[in-house]
PDB file of N, CA and C in Angstrom:
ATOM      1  N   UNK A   1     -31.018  37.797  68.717  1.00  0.00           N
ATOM      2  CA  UNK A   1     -29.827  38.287  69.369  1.00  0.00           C
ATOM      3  C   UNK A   1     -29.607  37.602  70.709  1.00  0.00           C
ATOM      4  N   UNK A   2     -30.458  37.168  71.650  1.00  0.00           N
ATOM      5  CA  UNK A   2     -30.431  36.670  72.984  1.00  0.00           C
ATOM      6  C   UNK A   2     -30.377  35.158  72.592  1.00  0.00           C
ATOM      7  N   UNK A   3     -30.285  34.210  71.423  1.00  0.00           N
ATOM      8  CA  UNK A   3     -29.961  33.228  71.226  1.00  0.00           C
ATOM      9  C   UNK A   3     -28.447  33.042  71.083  1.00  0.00           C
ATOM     10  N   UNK A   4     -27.654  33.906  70.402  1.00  0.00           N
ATOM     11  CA  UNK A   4     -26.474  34.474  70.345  1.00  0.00           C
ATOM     12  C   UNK A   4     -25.823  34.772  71.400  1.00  0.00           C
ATOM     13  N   UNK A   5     -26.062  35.292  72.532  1.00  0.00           N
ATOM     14  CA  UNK A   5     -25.563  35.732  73.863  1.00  0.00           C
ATOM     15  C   UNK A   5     -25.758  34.464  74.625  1.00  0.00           C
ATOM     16  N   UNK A   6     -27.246  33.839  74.593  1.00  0.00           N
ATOM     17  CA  UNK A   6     -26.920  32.291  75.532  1.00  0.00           C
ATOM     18  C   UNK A   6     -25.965  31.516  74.969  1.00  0.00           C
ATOM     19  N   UNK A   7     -26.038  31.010  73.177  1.00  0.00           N
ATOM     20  CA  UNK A   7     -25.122  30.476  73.329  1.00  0.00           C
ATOM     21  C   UNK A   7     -23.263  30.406  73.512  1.00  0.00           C
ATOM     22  N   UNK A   8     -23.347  31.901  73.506  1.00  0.00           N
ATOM     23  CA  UNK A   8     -22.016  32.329  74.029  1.00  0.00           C
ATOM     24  C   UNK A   8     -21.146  32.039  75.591  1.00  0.00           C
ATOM     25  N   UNK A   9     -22.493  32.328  75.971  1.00  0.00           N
ATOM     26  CA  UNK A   9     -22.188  32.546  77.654  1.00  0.00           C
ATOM     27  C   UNK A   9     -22.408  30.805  78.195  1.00  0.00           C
ATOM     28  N   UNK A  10     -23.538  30.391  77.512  1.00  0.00           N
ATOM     29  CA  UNK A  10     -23.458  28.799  77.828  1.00  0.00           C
ATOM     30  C   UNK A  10     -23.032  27.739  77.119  1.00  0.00           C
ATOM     31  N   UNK A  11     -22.326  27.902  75.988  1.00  0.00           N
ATOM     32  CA  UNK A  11     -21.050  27.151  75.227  1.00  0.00           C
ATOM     33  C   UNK A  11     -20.493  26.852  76.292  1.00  0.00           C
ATOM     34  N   UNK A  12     -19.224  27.989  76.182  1.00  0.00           N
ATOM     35  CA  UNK A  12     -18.050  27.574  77.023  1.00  0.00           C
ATOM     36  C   UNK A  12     -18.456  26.826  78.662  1.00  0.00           C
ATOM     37  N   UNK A  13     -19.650  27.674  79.587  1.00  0.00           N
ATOM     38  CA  UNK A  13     -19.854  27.536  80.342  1.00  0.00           C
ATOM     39  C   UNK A  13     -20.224  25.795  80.602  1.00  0.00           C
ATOM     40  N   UNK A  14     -20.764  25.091  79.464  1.00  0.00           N
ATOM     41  CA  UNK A  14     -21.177  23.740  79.716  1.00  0.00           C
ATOM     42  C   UNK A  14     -19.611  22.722  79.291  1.00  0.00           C
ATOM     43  N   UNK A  15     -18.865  23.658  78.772  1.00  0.00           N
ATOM     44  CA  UNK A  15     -17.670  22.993  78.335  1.00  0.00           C
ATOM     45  C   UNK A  15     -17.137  22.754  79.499  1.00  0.00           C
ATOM     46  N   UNK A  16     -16.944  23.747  80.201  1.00  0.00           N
ATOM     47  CA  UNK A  16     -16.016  24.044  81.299  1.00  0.00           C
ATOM     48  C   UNK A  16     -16.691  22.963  82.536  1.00  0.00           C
ATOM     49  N   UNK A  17     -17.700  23.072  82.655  1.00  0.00           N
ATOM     50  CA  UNK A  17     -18.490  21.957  83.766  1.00  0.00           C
ATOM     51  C   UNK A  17     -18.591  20.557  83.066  1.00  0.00           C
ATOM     52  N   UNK A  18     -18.320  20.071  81.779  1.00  0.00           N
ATOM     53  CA  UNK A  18     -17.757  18.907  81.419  1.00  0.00           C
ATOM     54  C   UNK A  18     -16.901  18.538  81.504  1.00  0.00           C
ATOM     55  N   UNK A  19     -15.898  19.497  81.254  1.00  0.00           N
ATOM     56  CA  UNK A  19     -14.342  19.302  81.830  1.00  0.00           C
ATOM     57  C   UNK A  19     -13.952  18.785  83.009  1.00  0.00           C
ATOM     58  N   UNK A  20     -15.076  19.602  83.779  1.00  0.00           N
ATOM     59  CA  UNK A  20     -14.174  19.411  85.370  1.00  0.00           C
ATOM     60  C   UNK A  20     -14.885  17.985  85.895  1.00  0.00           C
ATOM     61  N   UNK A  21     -16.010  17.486  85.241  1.00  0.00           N
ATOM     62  CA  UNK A  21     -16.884  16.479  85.788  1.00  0.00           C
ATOM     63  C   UNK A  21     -15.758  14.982  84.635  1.00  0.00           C
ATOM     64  N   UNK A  22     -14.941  15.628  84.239  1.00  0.00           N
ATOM     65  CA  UNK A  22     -14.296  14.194  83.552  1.00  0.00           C
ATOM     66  C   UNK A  22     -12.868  14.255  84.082  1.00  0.00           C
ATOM     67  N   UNK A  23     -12.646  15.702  84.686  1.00  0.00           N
ATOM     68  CA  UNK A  23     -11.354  15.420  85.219  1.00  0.00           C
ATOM     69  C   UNK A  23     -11.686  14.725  87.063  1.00  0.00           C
ATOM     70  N   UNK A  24     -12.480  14.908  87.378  1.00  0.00           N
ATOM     71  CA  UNK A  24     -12.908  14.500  88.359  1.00  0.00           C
ATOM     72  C   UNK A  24     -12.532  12.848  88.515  1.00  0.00           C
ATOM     73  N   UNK A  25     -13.709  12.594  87.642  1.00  0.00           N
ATOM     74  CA  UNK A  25     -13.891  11.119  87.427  1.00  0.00           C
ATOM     75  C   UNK A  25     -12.550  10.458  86.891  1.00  0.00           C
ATOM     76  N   UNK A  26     -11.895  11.306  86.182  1.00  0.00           N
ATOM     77  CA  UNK A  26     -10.157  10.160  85.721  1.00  0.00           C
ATOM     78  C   UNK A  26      -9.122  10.621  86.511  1.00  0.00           C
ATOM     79  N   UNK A  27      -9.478  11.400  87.486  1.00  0.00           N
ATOM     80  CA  UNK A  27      -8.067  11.450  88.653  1.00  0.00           C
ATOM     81  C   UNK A  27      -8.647  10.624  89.567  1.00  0.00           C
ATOM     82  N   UNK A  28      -9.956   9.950  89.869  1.00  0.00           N
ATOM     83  CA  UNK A  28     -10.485   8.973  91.017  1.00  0.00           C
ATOM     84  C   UNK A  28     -10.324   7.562  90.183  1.00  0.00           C
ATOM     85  N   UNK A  29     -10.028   7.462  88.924  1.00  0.00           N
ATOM     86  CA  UNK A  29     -10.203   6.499  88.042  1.00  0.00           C
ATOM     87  C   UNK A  29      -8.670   6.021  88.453  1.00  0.00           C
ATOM     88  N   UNK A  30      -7.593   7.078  87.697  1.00  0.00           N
ATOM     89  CA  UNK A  30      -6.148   6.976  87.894  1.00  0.00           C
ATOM     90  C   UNK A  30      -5.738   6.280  89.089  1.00  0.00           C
ATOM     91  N   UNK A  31      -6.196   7.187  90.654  1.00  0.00           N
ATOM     92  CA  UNK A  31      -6.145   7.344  91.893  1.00  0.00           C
ATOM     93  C   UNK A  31      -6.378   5.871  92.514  1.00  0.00           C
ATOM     94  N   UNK A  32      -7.684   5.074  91.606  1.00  0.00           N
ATOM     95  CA  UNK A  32      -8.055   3.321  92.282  1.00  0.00           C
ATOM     96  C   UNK A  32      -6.720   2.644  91.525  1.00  0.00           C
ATOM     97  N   UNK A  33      -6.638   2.949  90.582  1.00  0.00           N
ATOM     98  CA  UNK A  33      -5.773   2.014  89.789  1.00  0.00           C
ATOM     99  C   UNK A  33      -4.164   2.167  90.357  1.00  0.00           C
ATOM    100  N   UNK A  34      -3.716   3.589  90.533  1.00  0.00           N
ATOM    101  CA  UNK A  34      -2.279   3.227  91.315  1.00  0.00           C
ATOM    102  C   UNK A  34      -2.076   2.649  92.759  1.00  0.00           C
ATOM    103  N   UNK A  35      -3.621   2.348  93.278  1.00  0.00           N
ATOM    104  CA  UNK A  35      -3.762   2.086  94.859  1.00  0.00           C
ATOM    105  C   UNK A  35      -3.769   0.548  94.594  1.00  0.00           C
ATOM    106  N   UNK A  36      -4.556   0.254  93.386  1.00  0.00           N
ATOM    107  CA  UNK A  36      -4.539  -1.386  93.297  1.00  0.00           C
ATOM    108  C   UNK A  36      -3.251  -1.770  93.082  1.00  0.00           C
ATOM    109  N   UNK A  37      -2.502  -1.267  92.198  1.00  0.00           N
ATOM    110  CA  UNK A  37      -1.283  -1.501  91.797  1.00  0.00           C
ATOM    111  C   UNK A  37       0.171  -1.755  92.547  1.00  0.00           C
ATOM    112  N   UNK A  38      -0.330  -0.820  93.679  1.00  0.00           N
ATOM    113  CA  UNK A  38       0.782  -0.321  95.015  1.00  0.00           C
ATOM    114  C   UNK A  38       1.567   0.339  94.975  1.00  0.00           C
ATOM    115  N   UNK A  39       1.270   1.851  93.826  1.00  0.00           N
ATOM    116  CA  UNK A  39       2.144   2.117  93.230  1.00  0.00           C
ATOM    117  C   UNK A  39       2.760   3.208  94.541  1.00  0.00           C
ATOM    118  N   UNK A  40       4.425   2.882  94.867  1.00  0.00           N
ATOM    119  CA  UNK A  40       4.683   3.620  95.655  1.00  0.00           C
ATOM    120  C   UNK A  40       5.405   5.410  95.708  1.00  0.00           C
ATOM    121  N   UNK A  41       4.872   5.718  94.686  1.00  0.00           N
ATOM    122  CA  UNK A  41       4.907   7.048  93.844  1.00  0.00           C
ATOM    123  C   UNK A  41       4.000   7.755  94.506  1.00  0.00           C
ATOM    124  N   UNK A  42       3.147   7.021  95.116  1.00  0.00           N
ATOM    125  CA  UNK A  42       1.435   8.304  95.860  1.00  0.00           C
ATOM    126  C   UNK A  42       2.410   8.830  97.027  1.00  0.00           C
ATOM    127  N   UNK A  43       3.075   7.208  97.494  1.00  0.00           N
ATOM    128  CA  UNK A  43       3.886   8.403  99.099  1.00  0.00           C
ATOM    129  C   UNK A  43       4.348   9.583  99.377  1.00  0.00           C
ATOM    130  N   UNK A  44       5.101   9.899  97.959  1.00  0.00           N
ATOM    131  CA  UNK A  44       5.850  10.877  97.758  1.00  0.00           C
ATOM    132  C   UNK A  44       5.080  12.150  97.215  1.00  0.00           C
ATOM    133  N   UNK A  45       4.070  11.576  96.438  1.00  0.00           N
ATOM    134  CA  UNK A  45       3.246  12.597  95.734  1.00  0.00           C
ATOM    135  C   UNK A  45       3.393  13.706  96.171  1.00  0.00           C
ATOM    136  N   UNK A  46       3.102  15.002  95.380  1.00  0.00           N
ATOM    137  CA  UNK A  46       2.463  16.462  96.166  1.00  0.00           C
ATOM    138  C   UNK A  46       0.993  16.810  95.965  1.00  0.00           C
ATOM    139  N   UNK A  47       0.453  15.599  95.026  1.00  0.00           N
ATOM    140  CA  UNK A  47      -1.053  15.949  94.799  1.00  0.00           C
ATOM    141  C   UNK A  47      -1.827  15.101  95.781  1.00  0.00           C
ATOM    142  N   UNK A  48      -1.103  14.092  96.697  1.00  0.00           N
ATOM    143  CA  UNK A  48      -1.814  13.442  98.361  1.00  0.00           C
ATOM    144  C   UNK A  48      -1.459  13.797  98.501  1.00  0.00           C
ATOM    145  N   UNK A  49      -2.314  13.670 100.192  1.00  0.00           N
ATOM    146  CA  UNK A  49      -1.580  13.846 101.434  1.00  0.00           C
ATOM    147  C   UNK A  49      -1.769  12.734 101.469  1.00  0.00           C
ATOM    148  N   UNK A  50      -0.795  12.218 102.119  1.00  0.00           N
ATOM    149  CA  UNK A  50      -0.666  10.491 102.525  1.00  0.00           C
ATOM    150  C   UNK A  50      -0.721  10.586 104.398  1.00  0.00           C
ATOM    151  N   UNK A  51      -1.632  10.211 105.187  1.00  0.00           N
ATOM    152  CA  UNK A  51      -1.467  10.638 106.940  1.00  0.00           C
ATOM    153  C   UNK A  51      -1.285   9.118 107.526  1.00  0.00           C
ATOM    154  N   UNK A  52      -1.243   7.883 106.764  1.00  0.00           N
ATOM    155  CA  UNK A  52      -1.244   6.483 107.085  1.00  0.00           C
ATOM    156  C   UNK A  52      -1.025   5.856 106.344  1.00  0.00           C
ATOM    157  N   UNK A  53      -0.061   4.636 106.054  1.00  0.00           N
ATOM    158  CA  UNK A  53       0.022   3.700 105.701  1.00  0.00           C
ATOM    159  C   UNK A  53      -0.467   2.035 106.208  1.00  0.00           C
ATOM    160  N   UNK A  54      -1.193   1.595 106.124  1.00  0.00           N
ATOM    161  CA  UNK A  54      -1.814   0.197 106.322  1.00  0.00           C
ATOM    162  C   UNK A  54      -2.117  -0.835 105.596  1.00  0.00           C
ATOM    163  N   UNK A  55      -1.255  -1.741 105.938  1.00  0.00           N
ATOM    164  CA  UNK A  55      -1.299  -2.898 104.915  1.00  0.00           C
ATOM    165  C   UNK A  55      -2.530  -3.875 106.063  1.00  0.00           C
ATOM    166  N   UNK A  56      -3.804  -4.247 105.754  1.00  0.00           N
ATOM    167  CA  UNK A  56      -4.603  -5.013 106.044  1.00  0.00           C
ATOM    168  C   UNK A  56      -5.632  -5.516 105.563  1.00  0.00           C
ATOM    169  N   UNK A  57      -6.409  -6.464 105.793  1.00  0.00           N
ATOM    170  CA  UNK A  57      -7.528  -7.275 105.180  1.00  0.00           C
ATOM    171  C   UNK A  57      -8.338  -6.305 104.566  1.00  0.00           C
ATOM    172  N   UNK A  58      -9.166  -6.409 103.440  1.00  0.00           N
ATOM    173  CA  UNK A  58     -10.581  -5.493 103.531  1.00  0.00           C
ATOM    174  C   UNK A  58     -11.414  -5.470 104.631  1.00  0.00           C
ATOM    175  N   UNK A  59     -11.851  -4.741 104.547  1.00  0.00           N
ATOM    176  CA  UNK A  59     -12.833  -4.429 106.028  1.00  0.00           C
ATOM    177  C   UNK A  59     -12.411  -3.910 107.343  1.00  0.00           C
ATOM    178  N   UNK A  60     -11.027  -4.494 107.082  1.00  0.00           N
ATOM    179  CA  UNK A  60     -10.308  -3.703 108.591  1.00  0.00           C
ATOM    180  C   UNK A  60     -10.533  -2.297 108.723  1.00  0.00           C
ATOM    181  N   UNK A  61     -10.316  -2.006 110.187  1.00  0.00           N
ATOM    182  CA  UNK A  61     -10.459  -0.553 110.475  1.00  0.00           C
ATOM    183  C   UNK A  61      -9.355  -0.036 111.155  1.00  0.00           C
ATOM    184  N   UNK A  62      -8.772   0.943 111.569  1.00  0.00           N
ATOM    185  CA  UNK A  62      -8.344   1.515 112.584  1.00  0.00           C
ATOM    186  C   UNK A  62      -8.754   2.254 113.533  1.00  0.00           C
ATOM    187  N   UNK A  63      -8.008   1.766 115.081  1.00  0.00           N
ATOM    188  CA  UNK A  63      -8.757   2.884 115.805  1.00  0.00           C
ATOM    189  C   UNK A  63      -7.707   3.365 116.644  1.00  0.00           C
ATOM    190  N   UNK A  64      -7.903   4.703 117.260  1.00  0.00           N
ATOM    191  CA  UNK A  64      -6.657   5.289 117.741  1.00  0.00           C
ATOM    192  C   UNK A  64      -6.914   4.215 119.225  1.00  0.00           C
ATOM    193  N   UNK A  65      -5.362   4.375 119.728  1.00  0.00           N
ATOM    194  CA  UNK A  65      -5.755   3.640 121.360  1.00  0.00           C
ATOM    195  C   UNK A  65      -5.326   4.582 122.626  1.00  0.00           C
ATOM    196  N   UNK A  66      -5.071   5.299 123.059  1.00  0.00           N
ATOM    197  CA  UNK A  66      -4.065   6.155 124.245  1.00  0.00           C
ATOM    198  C   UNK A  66      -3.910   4.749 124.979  1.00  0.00           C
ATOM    199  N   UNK A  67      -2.073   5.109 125.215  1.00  0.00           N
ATOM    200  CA  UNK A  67      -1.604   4.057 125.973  1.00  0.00           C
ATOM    201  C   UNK A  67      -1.948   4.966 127.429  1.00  0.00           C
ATOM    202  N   UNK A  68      -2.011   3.942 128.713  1.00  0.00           N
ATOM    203  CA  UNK A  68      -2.222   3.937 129.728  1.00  0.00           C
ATOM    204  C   UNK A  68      -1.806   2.730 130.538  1.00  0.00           C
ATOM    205  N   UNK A  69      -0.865   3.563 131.817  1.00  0.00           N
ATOM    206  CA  UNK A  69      -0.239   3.008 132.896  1.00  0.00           C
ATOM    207  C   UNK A  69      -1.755   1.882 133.526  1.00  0.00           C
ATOM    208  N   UNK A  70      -1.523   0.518 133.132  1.00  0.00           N
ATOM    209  CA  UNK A  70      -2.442  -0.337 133.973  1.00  0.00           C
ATOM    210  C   UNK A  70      -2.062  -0.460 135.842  1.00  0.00           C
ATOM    211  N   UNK A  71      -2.899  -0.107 136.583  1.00  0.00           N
ATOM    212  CA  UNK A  71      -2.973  -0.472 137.626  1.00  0.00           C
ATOM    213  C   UNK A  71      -2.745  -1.411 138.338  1.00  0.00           C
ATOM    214  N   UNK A  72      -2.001  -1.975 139.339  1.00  0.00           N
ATOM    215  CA  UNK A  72      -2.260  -3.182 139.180  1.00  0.00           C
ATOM    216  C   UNK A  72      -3.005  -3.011 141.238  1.00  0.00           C
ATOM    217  N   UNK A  73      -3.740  -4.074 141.385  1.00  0.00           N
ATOM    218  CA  UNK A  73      -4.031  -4.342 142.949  1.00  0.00           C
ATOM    219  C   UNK A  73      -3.263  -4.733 143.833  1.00  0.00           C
ATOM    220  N   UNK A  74      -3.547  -4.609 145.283  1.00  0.00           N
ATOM    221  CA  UNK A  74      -2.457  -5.270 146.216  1.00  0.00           C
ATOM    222  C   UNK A  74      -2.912  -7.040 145.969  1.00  0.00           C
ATOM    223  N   UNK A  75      -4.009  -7.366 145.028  1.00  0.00           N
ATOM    224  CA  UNK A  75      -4.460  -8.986 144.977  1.00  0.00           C
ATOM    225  C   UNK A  75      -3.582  -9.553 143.975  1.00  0.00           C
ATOM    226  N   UNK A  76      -2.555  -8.855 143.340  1.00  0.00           N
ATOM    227  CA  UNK A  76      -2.593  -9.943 142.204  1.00  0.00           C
ATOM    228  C   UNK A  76      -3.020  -9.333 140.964  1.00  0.00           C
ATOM    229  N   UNK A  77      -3.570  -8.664 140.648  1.00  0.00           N
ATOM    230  CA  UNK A  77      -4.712  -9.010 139.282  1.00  0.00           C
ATOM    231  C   UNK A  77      -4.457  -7.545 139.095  1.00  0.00           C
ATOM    232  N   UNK A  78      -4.653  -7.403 137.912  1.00  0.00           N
ATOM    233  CA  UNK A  78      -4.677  -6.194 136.655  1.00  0.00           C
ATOM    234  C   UNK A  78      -6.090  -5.933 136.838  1.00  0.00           C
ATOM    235  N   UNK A  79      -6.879  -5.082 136.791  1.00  0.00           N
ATOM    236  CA  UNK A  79      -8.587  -4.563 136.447  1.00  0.00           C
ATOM    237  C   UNK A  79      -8.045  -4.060 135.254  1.00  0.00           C
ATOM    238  N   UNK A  80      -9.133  -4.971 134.099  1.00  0.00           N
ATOM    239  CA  UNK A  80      -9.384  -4.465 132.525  1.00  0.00           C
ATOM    240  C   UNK A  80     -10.584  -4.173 131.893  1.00  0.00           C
ATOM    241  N   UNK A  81     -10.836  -3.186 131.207  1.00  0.00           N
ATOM    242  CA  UNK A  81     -12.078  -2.745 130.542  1.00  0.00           C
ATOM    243  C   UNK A  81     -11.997  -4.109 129.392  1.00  0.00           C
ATOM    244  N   UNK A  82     -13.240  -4.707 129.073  1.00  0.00           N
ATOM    245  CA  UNK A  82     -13.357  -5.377 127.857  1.00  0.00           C
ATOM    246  C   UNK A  82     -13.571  -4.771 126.989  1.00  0.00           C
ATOM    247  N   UNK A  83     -14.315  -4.893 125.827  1.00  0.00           N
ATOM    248  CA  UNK A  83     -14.785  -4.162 124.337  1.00  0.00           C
ATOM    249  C   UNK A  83     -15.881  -3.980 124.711  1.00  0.00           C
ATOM    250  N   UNK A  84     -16.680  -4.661 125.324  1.00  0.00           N
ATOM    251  CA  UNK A  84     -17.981  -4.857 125.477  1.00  0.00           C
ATOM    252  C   UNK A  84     -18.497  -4.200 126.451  1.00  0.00           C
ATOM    253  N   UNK A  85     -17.728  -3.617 127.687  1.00  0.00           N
ATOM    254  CA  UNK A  85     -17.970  -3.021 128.572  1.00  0.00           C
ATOM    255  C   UNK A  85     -18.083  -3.852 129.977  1.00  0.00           C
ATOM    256  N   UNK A  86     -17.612  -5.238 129.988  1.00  0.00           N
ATOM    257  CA  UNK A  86     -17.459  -5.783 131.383  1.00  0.00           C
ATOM    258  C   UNK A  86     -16.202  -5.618 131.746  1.00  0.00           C
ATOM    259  N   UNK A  87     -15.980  -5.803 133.027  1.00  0.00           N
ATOM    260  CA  UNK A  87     -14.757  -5.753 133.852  1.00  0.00           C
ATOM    261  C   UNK A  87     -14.180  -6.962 133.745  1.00  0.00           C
ATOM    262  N   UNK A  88     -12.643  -6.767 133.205  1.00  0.00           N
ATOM    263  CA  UNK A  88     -11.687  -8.341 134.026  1.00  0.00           C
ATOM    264  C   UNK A  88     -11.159  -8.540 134.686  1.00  0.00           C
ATOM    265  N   UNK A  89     -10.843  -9.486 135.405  1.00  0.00           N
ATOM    266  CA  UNK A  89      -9.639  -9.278 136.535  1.00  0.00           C
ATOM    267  C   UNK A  89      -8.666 -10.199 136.211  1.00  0.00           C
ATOM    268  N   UNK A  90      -7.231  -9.980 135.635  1.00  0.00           N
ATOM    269  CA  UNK A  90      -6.434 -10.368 135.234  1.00  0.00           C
ATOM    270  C   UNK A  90      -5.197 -11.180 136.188  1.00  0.00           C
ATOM    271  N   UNK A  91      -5.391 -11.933 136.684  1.00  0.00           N
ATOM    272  CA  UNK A  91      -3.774 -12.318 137.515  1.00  0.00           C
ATOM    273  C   UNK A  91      -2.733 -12.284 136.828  1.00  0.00           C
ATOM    274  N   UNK A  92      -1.818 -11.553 137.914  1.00  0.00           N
ATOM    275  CA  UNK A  92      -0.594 -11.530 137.346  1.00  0.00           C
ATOM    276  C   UNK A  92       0.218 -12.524 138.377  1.00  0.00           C
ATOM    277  N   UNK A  93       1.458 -12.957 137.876  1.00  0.00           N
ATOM    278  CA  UNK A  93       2.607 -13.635 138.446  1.00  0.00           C
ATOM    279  C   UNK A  93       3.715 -12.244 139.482  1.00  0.00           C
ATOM    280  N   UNK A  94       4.703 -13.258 140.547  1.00  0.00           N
ATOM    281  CA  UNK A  94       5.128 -12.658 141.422  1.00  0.00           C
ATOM    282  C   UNK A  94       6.279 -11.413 140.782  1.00  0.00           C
ATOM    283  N   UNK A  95       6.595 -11.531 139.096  1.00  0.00           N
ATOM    284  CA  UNK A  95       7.526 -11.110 138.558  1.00  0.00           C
ATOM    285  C   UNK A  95       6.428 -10.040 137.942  1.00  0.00           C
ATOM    286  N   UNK A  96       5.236  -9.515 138.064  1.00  0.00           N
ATOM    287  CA  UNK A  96       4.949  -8.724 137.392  1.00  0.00           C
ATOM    288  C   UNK A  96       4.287  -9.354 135.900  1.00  0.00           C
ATOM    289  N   UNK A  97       4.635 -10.351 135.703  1.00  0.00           N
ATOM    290  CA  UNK A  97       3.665 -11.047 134.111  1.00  0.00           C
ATOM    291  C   UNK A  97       2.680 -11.593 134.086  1.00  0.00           C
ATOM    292  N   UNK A  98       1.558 -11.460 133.283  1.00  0.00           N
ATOM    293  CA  UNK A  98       0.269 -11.900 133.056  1.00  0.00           C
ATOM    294  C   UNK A  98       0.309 -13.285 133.160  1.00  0.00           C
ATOM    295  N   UNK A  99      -0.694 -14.242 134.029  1.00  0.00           N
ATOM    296  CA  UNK A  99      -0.318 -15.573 134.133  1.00  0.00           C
ATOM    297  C   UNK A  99      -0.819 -15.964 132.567  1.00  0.00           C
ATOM    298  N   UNK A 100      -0.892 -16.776 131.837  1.00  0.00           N
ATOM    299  CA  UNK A 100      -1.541 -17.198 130.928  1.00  0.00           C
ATOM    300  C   UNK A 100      -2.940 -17.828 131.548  1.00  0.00           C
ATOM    301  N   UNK A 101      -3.911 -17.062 131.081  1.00  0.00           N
ATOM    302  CA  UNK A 101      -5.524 -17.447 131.255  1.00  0.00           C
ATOM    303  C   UNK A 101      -6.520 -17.221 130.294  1.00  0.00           C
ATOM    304  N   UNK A 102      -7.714 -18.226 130.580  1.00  0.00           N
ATOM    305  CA  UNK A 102      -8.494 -18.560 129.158  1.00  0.00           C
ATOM    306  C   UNK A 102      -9.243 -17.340 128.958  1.00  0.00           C
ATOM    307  N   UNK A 103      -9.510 -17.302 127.891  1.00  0.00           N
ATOM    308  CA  UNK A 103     -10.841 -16.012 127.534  1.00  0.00           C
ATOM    309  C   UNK A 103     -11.734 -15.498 128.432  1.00  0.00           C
ATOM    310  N   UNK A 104     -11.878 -14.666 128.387  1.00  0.00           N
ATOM    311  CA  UNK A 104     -12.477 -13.709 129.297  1.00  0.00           C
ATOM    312  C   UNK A 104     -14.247 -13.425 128.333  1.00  0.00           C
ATOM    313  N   UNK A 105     -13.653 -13.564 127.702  1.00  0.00           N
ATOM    314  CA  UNK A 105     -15.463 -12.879 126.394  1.00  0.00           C
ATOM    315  C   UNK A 105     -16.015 -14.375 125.922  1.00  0.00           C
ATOM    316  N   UNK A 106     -15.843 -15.504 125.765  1.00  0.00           N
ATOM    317  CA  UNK A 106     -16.140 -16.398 125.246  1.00  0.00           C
ATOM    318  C   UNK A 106     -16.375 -17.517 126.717  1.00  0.00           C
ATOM    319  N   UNK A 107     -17.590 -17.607 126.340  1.00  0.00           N
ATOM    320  CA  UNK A 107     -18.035 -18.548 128.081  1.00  0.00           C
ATOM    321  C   UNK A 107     -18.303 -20.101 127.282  1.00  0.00           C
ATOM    322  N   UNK A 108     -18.374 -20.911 126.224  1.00  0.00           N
ATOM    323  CA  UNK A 108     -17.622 -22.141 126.009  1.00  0.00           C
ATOM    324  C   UNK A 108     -16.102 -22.497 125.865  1.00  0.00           C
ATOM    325  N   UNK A 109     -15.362 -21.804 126.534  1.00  0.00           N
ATOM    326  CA  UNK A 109     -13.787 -21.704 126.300  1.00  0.00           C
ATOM    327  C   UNK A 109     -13.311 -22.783 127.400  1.00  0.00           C
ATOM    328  N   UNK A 110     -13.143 -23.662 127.947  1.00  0.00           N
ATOM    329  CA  UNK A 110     -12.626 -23.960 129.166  1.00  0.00           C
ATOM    330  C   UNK A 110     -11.003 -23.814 129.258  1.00  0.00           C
ATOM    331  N   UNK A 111     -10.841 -23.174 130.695  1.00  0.00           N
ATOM    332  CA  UNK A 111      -9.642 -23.288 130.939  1.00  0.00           C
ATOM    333  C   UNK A 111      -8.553 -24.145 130.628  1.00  0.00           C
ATOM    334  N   UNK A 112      -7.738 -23.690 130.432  1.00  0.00           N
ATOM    335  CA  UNK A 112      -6.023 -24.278 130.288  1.00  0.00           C
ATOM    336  C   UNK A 112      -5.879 -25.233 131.324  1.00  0.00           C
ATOM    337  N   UNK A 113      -5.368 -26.752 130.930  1.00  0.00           N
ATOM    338  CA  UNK A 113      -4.781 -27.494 132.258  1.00  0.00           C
ATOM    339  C   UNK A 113      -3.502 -27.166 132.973  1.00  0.00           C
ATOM    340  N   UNK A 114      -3.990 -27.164 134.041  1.00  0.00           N
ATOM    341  CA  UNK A 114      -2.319 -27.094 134.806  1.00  0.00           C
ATOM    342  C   UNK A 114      -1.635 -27.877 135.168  1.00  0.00           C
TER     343      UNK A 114
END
């Protein structure tokens, strides 16, 4: 009798956790294939949320930035954070524009002729 009751209760029960482990896998299956495709049907979708669109290389990333009022000195020059964490000092021209100057992160770069 208790062979009868397991397989009652764990029939359906292994059905039901096969189910969901194949619907899983063919809505992530579906999901690569309309992304390879470009299909523009996901935008609209109601089964995404879509929070970005980005067309870029593999590997690219995004990162948020907060814009911020740059400072400028009574010298001339902009002060800039690098990536790396050194300071730059940027000259600017009498109109307010960045003069054109060589790299700041790369020390075989030589300057621009004038």
């Amino acid at each position: 009798m208790s062979l009868v009751v397991a397989f009652l209760v764990g029939g359906p029960l292994s059905v039901g956790i096969g189910w969901m482990v194949w619907n899983f896998w063919n809505s992530n299956r579906l999901l690569d294939s309309k992304l390879k495709d470009g299909d523009l049907e996901l935008l609209s979708s109601t089964n995404y949320k879509v929070s970005e669109v980005i067309r870029a290389p593999a590997g690219s990333r995004v990162e948020k930035v907060a814009l911020q009022q740059i400072p400028i000195n009574q010298d001339g020059y902009i002060r800039q954070t690098l990536p790396d964490g050194r300071i730059a000092l940027i000259p600017i021209g009498l109109s307010g524009q960045v003069k054109s100057v060589h790299s700041t992160t790369h020390t075989n770069q030589q300057p621009p002729i004038q």
